[in-house]
PDB file of N, CA and C in Angstrom:
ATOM      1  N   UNK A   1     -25.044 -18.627  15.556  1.00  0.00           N
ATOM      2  CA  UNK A   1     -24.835 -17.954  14.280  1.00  0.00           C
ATOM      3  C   UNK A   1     -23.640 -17.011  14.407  1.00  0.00           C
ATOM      4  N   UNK A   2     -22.735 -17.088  13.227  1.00  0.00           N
ATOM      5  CA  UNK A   2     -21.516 -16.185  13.680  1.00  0.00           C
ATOM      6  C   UNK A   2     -22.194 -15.113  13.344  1.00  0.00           C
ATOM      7  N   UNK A   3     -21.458 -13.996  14.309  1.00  0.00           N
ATOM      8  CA  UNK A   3     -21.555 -12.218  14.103  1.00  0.00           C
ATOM      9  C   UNK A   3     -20.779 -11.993  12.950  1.00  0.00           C
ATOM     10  N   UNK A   4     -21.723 -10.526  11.978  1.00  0.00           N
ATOM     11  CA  UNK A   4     -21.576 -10.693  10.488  1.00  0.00           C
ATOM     12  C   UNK A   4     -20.259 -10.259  10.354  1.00  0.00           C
ATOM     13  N   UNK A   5     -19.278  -9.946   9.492  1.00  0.00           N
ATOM     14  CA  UNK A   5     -17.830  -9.389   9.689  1.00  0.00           C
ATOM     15  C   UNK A   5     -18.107  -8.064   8.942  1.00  0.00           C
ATOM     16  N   UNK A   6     -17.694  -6.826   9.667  1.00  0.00           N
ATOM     17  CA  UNK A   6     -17.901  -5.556   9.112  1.00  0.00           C
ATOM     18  C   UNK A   6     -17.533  -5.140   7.843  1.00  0.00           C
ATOM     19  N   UNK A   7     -17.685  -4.696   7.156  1.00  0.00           N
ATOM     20  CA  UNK A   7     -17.047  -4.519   5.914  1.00  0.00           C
ATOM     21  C   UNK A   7     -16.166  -3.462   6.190  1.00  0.00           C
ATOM     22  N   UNK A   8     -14.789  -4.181   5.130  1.00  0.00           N
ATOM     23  CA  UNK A   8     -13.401  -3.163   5.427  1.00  0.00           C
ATOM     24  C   UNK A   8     -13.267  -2.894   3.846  1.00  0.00           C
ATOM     25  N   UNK A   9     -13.445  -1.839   3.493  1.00  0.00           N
ATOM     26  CA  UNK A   9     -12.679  -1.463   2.128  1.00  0.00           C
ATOM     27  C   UNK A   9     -11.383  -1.884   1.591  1.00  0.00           C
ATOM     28  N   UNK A  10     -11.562  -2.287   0.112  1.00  0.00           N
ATOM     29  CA  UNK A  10     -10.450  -2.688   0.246  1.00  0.00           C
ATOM     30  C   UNK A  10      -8.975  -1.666  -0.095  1.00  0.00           C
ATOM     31  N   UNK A  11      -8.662  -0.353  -0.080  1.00  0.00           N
ATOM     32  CA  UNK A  11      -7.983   0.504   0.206  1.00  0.00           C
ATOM     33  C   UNK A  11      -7.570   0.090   1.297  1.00  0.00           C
ATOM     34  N   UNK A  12      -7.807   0.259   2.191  1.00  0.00           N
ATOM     35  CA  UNK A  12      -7.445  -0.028   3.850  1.00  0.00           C
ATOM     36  C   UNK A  12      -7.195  -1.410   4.057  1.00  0.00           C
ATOM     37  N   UNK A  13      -7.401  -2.092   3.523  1.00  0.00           N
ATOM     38  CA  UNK A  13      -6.741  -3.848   3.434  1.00  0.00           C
ATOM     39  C   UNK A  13      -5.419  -3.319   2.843  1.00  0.00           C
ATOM     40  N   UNK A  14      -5.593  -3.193   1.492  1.00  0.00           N
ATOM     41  CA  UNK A  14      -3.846  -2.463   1.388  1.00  0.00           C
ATOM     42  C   UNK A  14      -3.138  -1.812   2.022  1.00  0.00           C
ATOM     43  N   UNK A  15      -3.839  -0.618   2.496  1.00  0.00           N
ATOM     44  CA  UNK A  15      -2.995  -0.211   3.344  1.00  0.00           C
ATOM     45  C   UNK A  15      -1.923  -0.991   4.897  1.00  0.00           C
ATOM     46  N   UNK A  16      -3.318  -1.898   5.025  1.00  0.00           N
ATOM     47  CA  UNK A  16      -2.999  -2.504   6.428  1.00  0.00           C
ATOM     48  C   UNK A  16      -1.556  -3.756   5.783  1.00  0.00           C
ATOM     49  N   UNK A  17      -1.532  -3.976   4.591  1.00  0.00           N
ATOM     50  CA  UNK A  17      -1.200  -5.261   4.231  1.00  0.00           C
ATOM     51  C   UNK A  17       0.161  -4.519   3.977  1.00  0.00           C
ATOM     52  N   UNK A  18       0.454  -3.250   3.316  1.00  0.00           N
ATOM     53  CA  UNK A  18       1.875  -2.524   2.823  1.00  0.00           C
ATOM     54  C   UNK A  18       3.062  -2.256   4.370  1.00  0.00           C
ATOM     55  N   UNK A  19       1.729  -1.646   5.073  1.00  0.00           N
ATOM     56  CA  UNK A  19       2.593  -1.544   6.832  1.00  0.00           C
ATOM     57  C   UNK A  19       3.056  -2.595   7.436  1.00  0.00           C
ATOM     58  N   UNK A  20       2.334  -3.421   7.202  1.00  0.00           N
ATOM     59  CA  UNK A  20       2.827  -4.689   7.679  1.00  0.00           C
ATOM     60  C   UNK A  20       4.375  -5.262   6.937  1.00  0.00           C
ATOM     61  N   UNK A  21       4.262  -5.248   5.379  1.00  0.00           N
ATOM     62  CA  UNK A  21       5.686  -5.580   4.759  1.00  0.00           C
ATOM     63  C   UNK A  21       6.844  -4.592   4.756  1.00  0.00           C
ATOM     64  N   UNK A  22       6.262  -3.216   5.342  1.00  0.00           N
ATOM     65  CA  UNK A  22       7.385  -2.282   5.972  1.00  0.00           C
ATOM     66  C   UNK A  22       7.600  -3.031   7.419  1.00  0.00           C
ATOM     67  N   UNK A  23       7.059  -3.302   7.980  1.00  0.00           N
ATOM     68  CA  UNK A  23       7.425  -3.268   9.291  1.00  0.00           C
ATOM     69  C   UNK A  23       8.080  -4.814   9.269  1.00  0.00           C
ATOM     70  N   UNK A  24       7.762  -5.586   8.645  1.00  0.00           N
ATOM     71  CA  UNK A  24       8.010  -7.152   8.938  1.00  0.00           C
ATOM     72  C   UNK A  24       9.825  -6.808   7.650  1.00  0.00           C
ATOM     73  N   UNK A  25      10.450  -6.001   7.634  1.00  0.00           N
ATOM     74  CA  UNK A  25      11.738  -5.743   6.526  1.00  0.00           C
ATOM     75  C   UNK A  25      11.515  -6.302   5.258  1.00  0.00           C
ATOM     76  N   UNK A  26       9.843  -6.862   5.212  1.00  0.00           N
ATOM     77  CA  UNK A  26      10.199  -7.304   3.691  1.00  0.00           C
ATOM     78  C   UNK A  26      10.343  -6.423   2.633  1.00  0.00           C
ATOM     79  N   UNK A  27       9.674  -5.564   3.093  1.00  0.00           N
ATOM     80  CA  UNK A  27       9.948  -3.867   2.179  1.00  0.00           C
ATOM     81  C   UNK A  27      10.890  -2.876   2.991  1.00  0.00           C
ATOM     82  N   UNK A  28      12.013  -3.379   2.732  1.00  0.00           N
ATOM     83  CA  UNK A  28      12.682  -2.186   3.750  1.00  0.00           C
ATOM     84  C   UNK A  28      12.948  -0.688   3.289  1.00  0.00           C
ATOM     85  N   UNK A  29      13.510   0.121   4.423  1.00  0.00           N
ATOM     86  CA  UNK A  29      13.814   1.845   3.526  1.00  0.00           C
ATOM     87  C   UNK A  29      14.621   1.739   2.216  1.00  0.00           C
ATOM     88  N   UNK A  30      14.005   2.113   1.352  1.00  0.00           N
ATOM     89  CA  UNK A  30      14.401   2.669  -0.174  1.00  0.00           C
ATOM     90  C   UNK A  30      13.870   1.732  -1.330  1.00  0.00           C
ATOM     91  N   UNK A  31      13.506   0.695  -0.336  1.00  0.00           N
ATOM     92  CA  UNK A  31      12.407  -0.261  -1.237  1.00  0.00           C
ATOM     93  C   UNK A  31      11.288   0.437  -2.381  1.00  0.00           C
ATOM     94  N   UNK A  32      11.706   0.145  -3.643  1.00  0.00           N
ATOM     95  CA  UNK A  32      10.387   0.556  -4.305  1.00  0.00           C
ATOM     96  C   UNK A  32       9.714  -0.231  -4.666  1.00  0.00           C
ATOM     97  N   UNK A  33       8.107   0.334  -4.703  1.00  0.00           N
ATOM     98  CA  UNK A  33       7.040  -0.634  -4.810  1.00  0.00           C
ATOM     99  C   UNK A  33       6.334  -1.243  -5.611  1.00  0.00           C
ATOM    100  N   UNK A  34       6.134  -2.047  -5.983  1.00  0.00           N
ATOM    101  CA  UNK A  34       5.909  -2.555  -7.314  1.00  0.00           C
ATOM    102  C   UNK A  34       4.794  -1.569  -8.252  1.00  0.00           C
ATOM    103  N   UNK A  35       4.393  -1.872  -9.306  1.00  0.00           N
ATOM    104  CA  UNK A  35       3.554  -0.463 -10.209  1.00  0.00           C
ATOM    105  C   UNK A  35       2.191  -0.937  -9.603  1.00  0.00           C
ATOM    106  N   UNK A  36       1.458   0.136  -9.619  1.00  0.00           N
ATOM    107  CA  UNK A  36      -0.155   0.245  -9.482  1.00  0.00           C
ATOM    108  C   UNK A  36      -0.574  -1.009  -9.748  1.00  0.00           C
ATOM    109  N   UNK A  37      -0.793  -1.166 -11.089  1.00  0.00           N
ATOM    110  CA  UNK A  37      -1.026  -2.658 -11.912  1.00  0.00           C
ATOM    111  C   UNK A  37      -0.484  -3.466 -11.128  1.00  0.00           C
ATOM    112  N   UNK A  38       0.649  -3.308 -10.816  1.00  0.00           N
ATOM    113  CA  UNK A  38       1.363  -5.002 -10.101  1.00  0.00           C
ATOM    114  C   UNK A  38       0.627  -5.170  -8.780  1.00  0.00           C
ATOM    115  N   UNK A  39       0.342  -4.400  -7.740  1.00  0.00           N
ATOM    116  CA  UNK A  39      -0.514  -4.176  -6.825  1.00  0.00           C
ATOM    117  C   UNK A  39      -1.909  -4.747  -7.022  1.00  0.00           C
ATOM    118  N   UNK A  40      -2.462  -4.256  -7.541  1.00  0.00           N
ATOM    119  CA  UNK A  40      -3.772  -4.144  -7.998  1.00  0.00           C
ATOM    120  C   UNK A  40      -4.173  -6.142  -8.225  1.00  0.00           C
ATOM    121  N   UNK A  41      -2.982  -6.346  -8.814  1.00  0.00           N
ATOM    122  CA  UNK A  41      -3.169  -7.935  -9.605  1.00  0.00           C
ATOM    123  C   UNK A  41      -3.244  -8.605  -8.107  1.00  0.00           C
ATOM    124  N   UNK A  42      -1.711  -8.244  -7.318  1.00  0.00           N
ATOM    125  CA  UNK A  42      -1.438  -8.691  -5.907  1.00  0.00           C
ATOM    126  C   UNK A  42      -2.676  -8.559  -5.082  1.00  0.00           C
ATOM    127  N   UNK A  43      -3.718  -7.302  -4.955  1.00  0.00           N
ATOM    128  CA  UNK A  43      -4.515  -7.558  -3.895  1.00  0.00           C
ATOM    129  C   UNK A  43      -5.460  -7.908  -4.768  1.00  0.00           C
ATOM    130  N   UNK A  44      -5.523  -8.488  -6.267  1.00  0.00           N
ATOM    131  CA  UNK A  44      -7.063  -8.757  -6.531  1.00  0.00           C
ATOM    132  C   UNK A  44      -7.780  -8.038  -6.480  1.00  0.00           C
ATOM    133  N   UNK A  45      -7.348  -6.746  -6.733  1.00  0.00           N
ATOM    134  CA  UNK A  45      -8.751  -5.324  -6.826  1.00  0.00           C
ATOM    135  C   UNK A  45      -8.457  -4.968  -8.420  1.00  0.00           C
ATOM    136  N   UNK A  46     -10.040  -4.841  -9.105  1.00  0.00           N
ATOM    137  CA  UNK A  46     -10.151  -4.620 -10.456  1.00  0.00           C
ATOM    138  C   UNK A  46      -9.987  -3.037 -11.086  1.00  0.00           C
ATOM    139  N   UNK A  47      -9.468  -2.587  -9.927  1.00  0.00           N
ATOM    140  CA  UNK A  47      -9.260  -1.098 -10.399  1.00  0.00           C
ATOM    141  C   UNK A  47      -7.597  -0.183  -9.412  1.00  0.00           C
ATOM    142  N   UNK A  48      -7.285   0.163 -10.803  1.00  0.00           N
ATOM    143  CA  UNK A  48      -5.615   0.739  -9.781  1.00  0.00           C
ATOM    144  C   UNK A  48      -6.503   1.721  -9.211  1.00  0.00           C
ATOM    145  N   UNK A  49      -7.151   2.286  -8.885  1.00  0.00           N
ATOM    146  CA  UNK A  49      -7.779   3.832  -8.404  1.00  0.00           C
ATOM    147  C   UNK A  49      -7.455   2.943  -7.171  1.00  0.00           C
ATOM    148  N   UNK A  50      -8.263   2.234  -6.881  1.00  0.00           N
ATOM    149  CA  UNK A  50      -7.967   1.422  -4.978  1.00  0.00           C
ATOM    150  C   UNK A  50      -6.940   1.550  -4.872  1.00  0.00           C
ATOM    151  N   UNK A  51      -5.710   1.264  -5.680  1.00  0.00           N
ATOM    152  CA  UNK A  51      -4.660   1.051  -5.225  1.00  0.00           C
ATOM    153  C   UNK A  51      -3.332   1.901  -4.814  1.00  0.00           C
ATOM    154  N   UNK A  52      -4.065   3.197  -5.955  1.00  0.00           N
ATOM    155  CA  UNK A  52      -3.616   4.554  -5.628  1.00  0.00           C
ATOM    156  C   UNK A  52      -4.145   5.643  -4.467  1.00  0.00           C
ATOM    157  N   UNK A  53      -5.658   5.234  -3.808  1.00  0.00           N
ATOM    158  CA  UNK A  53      -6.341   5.810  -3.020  1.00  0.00           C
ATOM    159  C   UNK A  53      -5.128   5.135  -1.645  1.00  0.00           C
ATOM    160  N   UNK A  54      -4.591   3.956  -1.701  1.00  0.00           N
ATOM    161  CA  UNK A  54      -3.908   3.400  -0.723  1.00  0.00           C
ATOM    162  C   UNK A  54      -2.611   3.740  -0.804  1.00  0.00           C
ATOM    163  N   UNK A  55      -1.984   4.252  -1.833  1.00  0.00           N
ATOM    164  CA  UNK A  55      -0.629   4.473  -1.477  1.00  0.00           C
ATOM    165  C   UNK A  55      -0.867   6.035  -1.445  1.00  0.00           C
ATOM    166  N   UNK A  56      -1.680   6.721  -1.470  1.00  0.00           N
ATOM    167  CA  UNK A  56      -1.962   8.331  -1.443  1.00  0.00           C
ATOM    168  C   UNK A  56      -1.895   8.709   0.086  1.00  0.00           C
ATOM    169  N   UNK A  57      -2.957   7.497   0.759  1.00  0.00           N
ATOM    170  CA  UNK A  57      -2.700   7.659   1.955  1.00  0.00           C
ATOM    171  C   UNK A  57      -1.884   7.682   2.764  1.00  0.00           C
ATOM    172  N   UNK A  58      -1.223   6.565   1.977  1.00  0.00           N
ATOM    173  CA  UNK A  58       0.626   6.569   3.004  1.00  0.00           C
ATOM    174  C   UNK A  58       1.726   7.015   2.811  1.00  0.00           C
ATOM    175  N   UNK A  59       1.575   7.620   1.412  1.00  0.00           N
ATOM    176  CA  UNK A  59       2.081   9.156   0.919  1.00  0.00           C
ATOM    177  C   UNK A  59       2.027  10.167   2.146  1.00  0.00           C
ATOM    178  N   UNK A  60       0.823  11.053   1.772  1.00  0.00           N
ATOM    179  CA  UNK A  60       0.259  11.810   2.916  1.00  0.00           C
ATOM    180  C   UNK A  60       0.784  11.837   4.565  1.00  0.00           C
ATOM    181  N   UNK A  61       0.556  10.458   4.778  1.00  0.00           N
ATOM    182  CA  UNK A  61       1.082  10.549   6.367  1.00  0.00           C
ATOM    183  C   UNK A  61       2.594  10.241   6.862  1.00  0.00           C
ATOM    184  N   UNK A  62       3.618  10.022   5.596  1.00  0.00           N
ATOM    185  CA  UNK A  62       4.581   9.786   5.606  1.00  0.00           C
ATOM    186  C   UNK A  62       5.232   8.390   5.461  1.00  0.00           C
ATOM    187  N   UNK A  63       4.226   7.365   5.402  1.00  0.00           N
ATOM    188  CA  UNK A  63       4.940   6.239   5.203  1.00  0.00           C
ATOM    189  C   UNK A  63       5.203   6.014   3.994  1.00  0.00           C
ATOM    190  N   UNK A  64       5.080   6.696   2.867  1.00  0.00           N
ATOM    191  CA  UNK A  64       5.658   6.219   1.876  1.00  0.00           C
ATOM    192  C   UNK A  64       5.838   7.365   1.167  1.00  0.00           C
ATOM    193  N   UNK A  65       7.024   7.177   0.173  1.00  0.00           N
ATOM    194  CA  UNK A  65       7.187   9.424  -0.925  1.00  0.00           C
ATOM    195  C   UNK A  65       7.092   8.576  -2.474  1.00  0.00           C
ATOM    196  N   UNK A  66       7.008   9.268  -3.182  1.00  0.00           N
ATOM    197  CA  UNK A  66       6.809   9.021  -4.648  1.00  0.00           C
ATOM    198  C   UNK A  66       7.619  10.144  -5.130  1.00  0.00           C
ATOM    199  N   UNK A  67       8.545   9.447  -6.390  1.00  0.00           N
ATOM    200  CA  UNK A  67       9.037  10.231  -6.863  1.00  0.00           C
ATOM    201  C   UNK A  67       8.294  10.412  -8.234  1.00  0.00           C
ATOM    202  N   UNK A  68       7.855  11.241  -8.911  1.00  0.00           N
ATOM    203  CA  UNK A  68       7.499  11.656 -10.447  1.00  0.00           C
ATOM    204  C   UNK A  68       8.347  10.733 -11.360  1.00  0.00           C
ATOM    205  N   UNK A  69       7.588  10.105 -12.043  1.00  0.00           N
ATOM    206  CA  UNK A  69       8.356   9.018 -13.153  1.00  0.00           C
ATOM    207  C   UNK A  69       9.321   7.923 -12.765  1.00  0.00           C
ATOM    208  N   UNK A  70       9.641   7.826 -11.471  1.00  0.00           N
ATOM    209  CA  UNK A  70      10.477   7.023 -10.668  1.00  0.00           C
ATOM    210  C   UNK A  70       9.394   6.102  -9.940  1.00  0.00           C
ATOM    211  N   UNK A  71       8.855   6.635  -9.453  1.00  0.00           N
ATOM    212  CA  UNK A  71       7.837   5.425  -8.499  1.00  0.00           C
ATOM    213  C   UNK A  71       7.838   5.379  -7.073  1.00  0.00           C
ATOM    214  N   UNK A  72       6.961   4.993  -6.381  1.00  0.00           N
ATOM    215  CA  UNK A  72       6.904   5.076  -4.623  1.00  0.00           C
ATOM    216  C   UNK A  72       7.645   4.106  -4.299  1.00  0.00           C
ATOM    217  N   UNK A  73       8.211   4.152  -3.346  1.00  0.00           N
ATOM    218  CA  UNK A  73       9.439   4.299  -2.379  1.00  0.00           C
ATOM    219  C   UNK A  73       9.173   4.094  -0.470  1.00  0.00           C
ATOM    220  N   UNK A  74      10.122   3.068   0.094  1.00  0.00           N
ATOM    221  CA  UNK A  74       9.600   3.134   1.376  1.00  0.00           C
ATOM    222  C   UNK A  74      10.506   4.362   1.863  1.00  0.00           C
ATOM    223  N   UNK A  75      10.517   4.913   2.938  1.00  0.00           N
ATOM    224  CA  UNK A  75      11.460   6.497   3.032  1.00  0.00           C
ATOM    225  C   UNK A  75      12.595   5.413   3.928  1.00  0.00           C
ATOM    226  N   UNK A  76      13.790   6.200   3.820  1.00  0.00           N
ATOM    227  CA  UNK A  76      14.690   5.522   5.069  1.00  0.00           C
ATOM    228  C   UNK A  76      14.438   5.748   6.031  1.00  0.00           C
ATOM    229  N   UNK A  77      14.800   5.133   7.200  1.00  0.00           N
ATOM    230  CA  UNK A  77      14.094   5.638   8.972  1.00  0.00           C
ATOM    231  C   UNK A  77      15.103   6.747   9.366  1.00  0.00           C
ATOM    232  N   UNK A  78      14.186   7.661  10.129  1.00  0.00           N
ATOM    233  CA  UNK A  78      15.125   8.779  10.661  1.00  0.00           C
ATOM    234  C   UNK A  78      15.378   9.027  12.246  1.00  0.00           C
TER     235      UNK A  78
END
């Protein structure tokens, strides 16, 4: 019998899935990111709140800045 698979929120699937298209150049520095909604459709989650709980996070720790009325942004490397 397979061992059950843990449950991963799906915030943290985004998250894991955005680092990855920073790191792989498909989102490179100054890249902006598509809108909440466009996200949201992309990971198949029925609510932007997930999708903002995931870019809040990578806000926060620096992988990603938001500008007010402009939109999030990958930062350039320093």
């Amino acid at each position: 019998m397979p061992t059950p698979r843990k449950f991963e929120p799906h915030y943290r699937r985004i998250i894991a899935d955005i680092r990855e298209r920073i790191a792989s150049g498909e989102w490179p520095p100054g890249h902006k990111l598509p809108s909440t909604k466009a996200l949201a459709e992309l990971y198949e989650v029925g609510s932007q709140s997930t999708v903002r709980q995931a870019i809040t996070i990578l806000i926060e720790t620096g992988e990603l800045y938001g500008h007010q009325g402009l939109g999030v942004f990958v930062p350039d490397g320093k």
